[in-house]
Protein backbone atom coordinates (compact mmCIF):
# COMPACT_ATOMS: atom_id res chain seq x y z
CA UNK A 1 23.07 -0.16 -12.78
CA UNK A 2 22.54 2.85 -10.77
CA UNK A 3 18.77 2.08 -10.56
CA UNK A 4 20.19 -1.81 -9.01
CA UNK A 5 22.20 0.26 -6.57
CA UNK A 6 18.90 1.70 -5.07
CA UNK A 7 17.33 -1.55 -4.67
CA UNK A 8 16.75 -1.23 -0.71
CA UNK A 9 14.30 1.52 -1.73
CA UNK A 10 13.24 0.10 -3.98
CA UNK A 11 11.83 -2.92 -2.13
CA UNK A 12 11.04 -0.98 0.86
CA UNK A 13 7.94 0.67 -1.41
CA UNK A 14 7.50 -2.62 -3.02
CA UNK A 15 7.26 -4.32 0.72
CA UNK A 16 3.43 -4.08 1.18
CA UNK A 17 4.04 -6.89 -1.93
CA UNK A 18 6.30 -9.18 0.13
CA UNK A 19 3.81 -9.67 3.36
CA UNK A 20 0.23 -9.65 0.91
CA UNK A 21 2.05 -12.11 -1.85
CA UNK A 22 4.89 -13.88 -0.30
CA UNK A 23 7.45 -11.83 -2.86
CA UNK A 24 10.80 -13.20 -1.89
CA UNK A 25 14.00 -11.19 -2.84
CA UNK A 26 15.08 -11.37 -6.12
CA UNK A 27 18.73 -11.29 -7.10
CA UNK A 28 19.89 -10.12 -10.66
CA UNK A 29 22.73 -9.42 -12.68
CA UNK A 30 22.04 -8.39 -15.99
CA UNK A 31 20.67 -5.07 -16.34
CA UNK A 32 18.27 -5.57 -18.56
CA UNK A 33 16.87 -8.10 -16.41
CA UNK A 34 16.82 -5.48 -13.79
CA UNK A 35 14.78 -3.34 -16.27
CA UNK A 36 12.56 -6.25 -17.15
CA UNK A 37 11.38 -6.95 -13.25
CA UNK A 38 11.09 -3.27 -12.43
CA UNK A 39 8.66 -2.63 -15.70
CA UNK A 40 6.72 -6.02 -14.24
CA UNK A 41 6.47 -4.34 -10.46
CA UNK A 42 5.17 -1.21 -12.47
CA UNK A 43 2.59 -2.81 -14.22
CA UNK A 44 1.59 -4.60 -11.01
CA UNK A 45 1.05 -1.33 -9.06
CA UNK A 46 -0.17 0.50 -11.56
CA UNK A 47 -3.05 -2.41 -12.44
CA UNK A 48 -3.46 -2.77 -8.36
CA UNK A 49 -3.70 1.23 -7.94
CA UNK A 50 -5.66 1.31 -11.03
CA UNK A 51 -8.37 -1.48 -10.48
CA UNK A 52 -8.33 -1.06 -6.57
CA UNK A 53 -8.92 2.64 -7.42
CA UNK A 54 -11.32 3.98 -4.14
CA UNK A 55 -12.85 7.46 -5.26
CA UNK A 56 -15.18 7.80 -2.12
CA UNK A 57 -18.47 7.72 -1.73
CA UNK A 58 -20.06 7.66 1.75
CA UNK A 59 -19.41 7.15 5.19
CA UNK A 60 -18.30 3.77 6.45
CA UNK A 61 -20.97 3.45 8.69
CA UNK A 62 -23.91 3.67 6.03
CA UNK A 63 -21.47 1.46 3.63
CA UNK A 64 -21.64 -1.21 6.17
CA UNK A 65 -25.23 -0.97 6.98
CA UNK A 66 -26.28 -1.19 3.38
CA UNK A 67 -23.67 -4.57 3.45
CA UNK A 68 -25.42 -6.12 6.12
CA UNK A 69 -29.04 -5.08 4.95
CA UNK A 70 -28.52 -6.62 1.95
CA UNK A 71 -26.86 -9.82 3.19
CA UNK A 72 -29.62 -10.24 5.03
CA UNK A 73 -32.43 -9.04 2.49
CA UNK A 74 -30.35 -11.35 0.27
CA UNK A 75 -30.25 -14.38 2.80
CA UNK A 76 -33.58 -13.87 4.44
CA UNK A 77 -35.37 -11.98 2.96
CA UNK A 78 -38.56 -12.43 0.32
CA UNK A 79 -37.07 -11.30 -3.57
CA UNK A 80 -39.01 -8.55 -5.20
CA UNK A 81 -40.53 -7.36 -1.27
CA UNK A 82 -39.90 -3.69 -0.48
CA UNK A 83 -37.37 -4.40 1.61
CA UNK A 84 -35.33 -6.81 -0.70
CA UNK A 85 -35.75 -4.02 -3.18
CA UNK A 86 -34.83 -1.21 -0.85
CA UNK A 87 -31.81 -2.73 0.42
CA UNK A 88 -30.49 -4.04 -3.19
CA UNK A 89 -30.48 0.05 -3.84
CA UNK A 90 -28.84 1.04 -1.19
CA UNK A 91 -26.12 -1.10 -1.61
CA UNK A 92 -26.17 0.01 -4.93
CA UNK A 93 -26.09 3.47 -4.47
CA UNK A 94 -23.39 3.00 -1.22
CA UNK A 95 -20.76 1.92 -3.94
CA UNK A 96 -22.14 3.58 -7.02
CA UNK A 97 -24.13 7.42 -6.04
CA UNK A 98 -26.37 8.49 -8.52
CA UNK A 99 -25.19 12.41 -8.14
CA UNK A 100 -23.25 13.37 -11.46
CA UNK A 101 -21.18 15.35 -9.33
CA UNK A 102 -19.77 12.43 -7.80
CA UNK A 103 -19.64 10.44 -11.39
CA UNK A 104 -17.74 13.26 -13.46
CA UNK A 105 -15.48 13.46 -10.07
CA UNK A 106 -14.77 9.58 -10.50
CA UNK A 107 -14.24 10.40 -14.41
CA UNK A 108 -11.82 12.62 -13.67
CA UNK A 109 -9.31 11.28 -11.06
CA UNK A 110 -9.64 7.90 -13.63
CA UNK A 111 -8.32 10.22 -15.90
CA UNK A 112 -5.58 11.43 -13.87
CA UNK A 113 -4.30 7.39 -12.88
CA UNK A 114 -4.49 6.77 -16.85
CA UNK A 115 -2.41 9.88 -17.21
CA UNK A 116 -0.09 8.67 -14.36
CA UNK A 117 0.46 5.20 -15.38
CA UNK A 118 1.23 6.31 -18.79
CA UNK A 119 4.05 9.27 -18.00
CA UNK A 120 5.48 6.45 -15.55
CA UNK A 121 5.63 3.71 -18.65
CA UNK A 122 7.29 6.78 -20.82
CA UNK A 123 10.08 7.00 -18.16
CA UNK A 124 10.99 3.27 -17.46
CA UNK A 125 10.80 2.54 -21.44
């Protein structure tokens, strides 16, 4: 019950939910019930933070010149030309560098949210 007494901050961190998915509030009484929603809000941040995950990779300018370069290679332009090719790459390589710096860096802080997610899950449990 003490965890039901700190529901106002609870849904204050939970209130990006309520504006993005129309999350009305949710009376309970039982406190296992309680327990049962907060484990589901856990698993729904934890899967959001997990699979929206952004580890970086170049500035936003060149991100959204390789977007439009390819939506227009894609759109416009002639498949397997130079450009088509060129521009399928960079897109490529704007969301997905080849430097293995960069890859054992994304390995890592993956790592770290698995590790995260699963200290969190020991605590609610």
């Amino acid at each position: 019950m003490q965890a039901y007494k700190r529901q106002p901050i609870i849904e204050k961190r939970f209130s990006h939910l309520k504006t993005d998915f129309q999350v009305a509030p949710v009376y309970l009484q039982s406190v296992s019930r309680i327990n049962g929603l907060l484990a589901v809000y856990f698993f729904a941040l934890m899967t959001h933070r997990f699979v929206g995950a952004e580890f970086g990779t170049y500035d936003v300018i060149r991100v959204l010149g390789a977007i439009r370069n390819e939506n227009r290679a894609h759109h416009y332009g002639e498949a397997g030309s130079g450009r088509y090719i060129a521009a399928k790459k960079e897109l490529f390589e704007c969301f997905c560098p080849c430097s293995d710096m960069w890859r054992q860096q994304v390995l890592e802080s993956s790592l770290k949210i698995i590790d995260q997610a699963e200290h969190g899950l020991h605590h609610i449990v």
